[in-house]
N, C-alpha and C. Protein backbone atom coordinates (compact mmCIF):
# COMPACT_ATOMS: atom_id res chain seq x y z
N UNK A 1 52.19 10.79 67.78
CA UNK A 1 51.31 9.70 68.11
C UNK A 1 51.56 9.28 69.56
N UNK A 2 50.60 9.43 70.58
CA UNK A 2 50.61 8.64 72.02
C UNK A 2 50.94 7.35 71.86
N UNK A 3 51.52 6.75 72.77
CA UNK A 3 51.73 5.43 72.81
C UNK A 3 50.47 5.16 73.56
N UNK A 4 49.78 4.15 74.40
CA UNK A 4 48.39 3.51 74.75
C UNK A 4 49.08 1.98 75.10
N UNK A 5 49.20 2.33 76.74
CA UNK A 5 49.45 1.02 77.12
C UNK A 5 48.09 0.23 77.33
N UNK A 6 47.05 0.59 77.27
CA UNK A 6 45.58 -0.44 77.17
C UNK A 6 45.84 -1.26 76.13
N UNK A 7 46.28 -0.60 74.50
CA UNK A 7 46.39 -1.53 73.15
C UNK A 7 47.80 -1.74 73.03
N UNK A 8 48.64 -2.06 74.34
CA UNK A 8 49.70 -2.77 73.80
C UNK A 8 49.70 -3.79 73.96
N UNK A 9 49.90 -4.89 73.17
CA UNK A 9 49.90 -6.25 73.73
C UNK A 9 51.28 -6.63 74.36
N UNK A 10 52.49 -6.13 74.20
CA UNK A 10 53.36 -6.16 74.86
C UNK A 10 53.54 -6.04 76.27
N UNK A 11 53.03 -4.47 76.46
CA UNK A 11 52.81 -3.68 77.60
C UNK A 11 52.05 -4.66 78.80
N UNK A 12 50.74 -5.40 78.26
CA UNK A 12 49.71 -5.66 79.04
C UNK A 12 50.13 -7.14 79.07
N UNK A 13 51.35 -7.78 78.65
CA UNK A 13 51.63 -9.28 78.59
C UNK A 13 52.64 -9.15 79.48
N UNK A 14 53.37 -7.98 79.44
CA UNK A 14 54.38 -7.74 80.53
C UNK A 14 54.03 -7.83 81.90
N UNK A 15 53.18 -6.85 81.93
CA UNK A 15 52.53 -6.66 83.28
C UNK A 15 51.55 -7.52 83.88
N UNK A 16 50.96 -8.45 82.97
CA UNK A 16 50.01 -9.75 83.22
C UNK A 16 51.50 -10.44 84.00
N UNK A 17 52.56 -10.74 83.32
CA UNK A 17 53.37 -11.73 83.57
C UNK A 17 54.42 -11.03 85.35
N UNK A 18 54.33 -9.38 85.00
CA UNK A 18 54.77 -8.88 86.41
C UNK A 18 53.89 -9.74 87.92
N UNK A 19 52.46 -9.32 87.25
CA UNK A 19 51.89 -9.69 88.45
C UNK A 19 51.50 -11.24 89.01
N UNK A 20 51.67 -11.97 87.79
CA UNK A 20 51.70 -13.54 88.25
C UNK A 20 52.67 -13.72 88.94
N UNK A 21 53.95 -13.27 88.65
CA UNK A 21 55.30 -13.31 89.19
C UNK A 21 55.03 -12.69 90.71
N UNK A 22 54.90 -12.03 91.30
CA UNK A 22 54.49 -11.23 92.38
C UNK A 22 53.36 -12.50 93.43
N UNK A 23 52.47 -12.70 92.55
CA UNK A 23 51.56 -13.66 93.41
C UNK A 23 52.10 -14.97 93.90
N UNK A 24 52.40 -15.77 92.36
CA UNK A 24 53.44 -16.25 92.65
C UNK A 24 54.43 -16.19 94.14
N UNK A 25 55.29 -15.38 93.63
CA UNK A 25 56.32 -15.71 94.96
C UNK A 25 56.05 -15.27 96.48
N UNK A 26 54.84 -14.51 96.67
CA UNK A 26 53.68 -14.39 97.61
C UNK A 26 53.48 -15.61 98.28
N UNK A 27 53.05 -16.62 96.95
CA UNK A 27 52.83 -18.20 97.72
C UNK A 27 53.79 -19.01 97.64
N UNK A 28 55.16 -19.08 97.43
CA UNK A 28 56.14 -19.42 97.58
C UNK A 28 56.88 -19.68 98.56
N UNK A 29 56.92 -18.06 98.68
CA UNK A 29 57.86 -17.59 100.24
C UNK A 29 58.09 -18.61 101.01
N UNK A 30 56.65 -19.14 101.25
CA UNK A 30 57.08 -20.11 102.85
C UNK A 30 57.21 -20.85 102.25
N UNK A 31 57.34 -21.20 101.08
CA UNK A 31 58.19 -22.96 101.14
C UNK A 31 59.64 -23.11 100.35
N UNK A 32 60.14 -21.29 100.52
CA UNK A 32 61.83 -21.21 100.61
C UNK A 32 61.72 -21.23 98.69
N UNK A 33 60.68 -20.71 97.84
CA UNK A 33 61.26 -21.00 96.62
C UNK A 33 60.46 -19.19 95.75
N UNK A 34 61.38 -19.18 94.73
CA UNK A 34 60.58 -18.19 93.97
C UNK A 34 60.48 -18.42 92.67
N UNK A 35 60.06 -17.42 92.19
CA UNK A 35 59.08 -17.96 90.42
C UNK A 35 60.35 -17.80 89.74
N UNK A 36 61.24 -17.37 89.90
CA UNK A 36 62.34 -17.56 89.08
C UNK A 36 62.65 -19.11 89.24
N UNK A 37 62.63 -19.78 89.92
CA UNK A 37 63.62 -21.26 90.09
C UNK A 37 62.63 -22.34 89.65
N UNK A 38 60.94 -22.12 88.71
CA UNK A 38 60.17 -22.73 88.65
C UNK A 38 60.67 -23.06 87.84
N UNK A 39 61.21 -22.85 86.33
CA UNK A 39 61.64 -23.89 85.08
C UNK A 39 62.48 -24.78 85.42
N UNK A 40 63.51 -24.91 86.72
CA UNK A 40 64.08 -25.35 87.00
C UNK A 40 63.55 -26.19 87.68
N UNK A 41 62.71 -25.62 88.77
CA UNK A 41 62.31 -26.44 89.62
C UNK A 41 61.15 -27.30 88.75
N UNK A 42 60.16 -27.52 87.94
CA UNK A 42 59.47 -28.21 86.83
C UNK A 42 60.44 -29.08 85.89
N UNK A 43 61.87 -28.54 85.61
CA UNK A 43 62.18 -29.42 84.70
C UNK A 43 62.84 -30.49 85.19
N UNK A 44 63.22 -30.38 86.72
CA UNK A 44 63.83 -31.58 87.65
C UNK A 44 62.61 -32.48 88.28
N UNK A 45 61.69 -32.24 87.90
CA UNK A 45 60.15 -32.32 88.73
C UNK A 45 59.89 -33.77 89.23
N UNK A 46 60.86 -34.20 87.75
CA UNK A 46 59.74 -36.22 87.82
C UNK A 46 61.40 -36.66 88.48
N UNK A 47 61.68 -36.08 88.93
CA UNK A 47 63.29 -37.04 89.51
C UNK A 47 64.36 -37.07 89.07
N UNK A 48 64.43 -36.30 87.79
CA UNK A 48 65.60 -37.16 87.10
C UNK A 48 66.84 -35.80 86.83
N UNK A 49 67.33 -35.93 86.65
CA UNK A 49 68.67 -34.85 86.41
C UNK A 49 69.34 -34.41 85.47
N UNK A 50 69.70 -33.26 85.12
CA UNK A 50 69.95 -32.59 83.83
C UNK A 50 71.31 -31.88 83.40
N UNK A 51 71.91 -31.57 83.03
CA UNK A 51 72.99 -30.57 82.87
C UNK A 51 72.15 -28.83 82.67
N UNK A 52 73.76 -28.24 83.27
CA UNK A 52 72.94 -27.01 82.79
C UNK A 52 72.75 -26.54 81.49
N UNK A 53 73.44 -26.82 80.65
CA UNK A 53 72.98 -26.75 79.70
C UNK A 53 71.48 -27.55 79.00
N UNK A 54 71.08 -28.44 79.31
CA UNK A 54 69.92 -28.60 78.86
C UNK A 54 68.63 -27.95 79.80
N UNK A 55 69.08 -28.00 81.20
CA UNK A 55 68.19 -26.39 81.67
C UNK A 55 68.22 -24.93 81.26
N UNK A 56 69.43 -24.69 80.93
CA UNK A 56 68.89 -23.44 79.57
C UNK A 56 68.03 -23.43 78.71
N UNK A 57 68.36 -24.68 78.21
CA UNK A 57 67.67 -24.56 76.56
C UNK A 57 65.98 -24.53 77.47
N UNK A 58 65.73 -25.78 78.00
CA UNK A 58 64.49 -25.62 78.12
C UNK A 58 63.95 -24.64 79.05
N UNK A 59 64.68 -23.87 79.92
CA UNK A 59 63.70 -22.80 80.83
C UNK A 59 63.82 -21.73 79.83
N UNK A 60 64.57 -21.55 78.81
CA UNK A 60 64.42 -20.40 77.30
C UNK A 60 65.21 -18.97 78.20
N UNK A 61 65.68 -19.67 79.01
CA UNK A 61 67.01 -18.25 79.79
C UNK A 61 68.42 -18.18 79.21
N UNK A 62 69.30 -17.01 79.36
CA UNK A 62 70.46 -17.09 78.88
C UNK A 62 71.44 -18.11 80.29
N UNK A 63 72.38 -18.35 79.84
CA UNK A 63 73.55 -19.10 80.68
C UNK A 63 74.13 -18.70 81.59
N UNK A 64 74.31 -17.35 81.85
CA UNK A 64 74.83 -16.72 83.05
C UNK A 64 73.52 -16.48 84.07
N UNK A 65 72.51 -16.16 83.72
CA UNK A 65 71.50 -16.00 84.19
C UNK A 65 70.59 -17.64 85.24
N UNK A 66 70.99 -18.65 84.38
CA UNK A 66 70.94 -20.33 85.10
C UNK A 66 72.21 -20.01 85.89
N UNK A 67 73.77 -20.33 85.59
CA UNK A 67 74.46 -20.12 86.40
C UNK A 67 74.12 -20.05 87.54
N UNK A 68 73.69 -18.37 87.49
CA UNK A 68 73.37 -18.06 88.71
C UNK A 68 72.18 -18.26 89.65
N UNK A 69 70.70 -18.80 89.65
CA UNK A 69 69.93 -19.95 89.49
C UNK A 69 70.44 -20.80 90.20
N UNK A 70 70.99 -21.64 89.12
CA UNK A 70 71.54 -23.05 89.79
C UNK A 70 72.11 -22.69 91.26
N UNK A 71 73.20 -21.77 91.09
CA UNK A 71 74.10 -21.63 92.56
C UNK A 71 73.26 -21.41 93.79
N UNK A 72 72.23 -19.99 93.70
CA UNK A 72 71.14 -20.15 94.51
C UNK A 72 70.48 -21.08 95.26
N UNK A 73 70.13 -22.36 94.25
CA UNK A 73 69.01 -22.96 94.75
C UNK A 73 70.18 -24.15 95.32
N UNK A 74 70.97 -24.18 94.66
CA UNK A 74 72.46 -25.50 95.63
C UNK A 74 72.26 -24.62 96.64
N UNK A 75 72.74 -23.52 96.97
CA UNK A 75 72.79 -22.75 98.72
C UNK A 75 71.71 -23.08 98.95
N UNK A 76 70.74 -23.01 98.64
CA UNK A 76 69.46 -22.89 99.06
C UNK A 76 69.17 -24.78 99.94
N UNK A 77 69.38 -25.39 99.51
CA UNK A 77 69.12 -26.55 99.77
C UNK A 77 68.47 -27.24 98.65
N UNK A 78 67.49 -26.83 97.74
CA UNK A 78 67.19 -26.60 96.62
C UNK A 78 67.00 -28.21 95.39
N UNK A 79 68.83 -28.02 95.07
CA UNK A 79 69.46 -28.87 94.00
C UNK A 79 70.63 -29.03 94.41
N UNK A 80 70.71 -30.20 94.17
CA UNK A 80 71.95 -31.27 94.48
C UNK A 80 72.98 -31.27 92.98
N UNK A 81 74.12 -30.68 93.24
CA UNK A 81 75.05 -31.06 91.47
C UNK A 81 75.98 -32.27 92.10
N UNK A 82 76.19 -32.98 90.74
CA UNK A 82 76.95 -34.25 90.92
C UNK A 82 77.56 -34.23 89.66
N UNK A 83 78.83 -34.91 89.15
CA UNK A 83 79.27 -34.52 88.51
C UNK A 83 79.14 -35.57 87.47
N UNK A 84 78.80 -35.15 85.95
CA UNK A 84 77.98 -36.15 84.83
C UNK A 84 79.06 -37.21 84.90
N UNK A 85 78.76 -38.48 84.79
CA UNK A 85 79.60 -39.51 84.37
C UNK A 85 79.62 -39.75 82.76
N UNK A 86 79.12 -39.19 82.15
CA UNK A 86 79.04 -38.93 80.43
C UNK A 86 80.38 -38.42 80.48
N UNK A 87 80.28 -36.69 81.31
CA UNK A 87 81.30 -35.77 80.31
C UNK A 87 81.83 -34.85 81.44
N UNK A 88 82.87 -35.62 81.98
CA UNK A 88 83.68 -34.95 83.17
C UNK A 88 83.30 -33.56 83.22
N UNK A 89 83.41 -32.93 82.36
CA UNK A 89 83.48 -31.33 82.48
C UNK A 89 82.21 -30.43 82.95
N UNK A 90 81.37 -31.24 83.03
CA UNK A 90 80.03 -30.53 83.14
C UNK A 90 79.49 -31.30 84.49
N UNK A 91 78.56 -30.89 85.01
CA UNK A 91 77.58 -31.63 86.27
C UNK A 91 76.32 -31.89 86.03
N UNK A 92 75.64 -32.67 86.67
CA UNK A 92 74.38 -32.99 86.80
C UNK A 92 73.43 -32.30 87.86
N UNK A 93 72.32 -31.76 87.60
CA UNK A 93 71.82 -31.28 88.58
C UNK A 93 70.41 -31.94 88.92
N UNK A 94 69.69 -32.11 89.77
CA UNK A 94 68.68 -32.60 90.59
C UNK A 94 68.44 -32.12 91.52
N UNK A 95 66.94 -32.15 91.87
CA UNK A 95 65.99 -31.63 93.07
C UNK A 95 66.81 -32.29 94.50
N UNK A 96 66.80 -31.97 95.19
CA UNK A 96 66.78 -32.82 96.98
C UNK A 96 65.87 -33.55 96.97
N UNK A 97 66.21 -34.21 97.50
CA UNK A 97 65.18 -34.97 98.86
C UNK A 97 63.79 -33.95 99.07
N UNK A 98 64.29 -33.07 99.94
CA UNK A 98 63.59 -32.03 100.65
C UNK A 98 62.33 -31.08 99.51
N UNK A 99 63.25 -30.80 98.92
CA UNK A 99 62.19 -30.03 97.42
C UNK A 99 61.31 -30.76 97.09
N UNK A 100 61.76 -32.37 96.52
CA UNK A 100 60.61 -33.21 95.98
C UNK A 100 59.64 -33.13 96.87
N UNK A 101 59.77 -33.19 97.59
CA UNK A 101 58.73 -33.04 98.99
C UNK A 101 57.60 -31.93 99.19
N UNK A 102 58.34 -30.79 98.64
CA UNK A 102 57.55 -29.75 98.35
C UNK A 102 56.77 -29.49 96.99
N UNK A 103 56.58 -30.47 96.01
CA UNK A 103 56.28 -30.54 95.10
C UNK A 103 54.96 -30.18 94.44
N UNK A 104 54.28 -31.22 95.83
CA UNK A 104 52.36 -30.89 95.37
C UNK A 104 52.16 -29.60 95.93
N UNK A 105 52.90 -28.90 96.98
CA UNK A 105 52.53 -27.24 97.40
C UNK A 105 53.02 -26.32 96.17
N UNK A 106 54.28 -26.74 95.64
CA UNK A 106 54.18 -25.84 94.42
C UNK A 106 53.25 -26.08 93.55
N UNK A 107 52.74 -27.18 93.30
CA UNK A 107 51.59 -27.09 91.93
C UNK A 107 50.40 -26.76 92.45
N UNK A 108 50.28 -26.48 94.07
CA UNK A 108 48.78 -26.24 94.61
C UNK A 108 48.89 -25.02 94.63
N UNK A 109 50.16 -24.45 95.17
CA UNK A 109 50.21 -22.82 94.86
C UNK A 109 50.25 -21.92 93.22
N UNK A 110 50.72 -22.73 92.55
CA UNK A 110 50.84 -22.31 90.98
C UNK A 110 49.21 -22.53 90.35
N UNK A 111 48.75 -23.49 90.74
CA UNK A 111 47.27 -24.01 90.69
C UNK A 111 46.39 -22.66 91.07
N UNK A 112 46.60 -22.33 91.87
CA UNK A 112 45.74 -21.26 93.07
C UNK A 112 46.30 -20.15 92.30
N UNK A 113 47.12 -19.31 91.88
CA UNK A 113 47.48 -18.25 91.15
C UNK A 113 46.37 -17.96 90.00
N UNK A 114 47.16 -19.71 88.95
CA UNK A 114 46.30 -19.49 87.95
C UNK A 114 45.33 -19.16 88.09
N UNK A 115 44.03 -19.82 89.12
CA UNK A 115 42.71 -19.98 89.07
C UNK A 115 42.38 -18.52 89.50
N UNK A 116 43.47 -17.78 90.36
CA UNK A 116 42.68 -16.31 90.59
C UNK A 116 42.97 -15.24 89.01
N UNK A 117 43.93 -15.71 88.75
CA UNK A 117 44.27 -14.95 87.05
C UNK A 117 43.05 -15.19 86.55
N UNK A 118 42.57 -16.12 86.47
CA UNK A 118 41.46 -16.45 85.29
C UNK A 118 40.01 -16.55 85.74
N UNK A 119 40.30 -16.06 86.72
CA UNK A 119 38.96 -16.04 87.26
C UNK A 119 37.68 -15.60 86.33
N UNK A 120 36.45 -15.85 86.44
CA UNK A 120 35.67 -15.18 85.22
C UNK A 120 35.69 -15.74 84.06
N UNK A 121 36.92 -16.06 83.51
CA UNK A 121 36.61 -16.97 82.07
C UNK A 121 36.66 -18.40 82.49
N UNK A 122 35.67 -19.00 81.69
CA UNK A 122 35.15 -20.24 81.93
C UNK A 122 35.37 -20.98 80.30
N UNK A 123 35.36 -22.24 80.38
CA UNK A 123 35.07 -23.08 79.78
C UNK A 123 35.86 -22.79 78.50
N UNK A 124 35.07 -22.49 77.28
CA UNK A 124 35.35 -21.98 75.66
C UNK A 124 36.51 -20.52 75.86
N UNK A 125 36.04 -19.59 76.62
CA UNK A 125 36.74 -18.05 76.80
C UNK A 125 38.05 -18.44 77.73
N UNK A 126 37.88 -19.36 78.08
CA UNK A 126 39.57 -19.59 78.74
C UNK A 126 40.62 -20.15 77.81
N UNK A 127 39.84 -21.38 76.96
CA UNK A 127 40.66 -22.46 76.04
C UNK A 127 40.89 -21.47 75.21
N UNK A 128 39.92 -20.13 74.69
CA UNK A 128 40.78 -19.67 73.38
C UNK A 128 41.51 -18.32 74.04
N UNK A 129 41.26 -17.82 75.41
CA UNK A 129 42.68 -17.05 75.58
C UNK A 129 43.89 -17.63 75.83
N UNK A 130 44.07 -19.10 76.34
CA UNK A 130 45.27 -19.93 76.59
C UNK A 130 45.65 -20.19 74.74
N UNK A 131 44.75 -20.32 73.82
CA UNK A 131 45.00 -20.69 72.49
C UNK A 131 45.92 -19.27 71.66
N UNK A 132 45.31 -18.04 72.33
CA UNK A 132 45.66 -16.93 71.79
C UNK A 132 47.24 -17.06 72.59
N UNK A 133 47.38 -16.68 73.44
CA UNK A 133 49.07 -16.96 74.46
C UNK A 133 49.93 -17.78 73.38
N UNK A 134 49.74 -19.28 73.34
CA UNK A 134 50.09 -19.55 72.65
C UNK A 134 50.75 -19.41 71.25
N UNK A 135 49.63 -18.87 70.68
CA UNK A 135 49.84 -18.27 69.39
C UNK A 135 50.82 -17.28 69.46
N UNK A 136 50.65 -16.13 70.33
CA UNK A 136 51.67 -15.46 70.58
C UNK A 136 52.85 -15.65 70.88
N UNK A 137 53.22 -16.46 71.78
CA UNK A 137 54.66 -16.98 71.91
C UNK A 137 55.04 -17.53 70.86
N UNK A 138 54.41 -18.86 70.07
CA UNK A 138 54.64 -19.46 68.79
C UNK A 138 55.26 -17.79 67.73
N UNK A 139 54.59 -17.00 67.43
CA UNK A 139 54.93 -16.29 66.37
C UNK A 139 56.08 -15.33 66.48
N UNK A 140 56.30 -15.15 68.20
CA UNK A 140 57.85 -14.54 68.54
C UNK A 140 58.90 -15.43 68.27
N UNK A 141 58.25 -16.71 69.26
CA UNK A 141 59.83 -17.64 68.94
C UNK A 141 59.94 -17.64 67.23
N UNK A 142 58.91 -18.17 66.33
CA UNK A 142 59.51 -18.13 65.02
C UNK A 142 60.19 -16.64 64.92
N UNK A 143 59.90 -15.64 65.03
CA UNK A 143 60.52 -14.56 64.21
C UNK A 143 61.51 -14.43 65.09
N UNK A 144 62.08 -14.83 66.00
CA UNK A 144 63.16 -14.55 66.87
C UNK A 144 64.24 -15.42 66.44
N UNK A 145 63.61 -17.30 65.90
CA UNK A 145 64.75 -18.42 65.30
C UNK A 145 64.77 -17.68 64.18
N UNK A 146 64.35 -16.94 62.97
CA UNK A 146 64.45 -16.62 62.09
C UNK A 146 65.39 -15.62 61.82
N UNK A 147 65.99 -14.35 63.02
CA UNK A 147 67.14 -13.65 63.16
C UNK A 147 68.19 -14.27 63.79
N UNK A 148 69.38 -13.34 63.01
CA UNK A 148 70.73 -14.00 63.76
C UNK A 148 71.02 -13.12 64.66
């Protein structure tokens, strides 16, 4: 049996997600950030500051993989760590000064991606391919919480 990367939905979700990634950091570049540091950079978005561990959980990455993330974007100028007053052992992390600043260019550039991705579907044919995505992620994460 041929495999048929046209009817894979894997194959063609991969490579949908290669090339957002690519455009993406296309419009990035000049403002010093890439599509990797966006969950991060979104989940510090409204100001406020997190441990790394709760930026794992929510950017859905493993821990060595933030680690290294986090360290980046501290060199980078990026994120500021401070150290939690909860729980000595861990730090707090937050946007700069400088990043917040760059904020509405990332959502004008992430804005501008999307709108060339989707170009062509309008109205009803967009809401139910964003509905289908959905669905799809929904039915991995269940069968993925469902293995140990």
């Amino acid at each position: 049996m041929k495999f048929s990367r046209e009817k894979s939905a894997g194959y063609l979700t991969n490579w949908a997600a290669r090339l957002f990634a690519k455009a993406i950091d296309r419009r990035l570049k000049e403002l010093g950030l890439s599509s990797g540091q966006l969950p991060v950079f979104f989940a510090l978005g409204d100001g406020g500051a997190m441990s790394q561990k709760a930026l794992t959980e929510i950017a859905a990455i493993e821990q060595p993989t933030m680690a290294a993330t986090l360290s980046r974007m501290e060199r980078d100028g990026i994120v500021a760590r401070v150290p939690n007053p909860e729980d000595g052992r861990s730090a707090l992390f937050s946007l700069t000064p400088s990043a917040m600043k760059k904020a509405l260019d990332v959502r004008a550039a992430i804005a501008a991606v999307n709108a060339d991705a989707l170009e062509g579907l309008e109205g009803p044919d967009r809401e139910a391919f964003l509905a289908m995505l959905r669905g799809v992620i929904a039915n991995l994460e269940n069968r993925l919480n469902d293995q140990p």
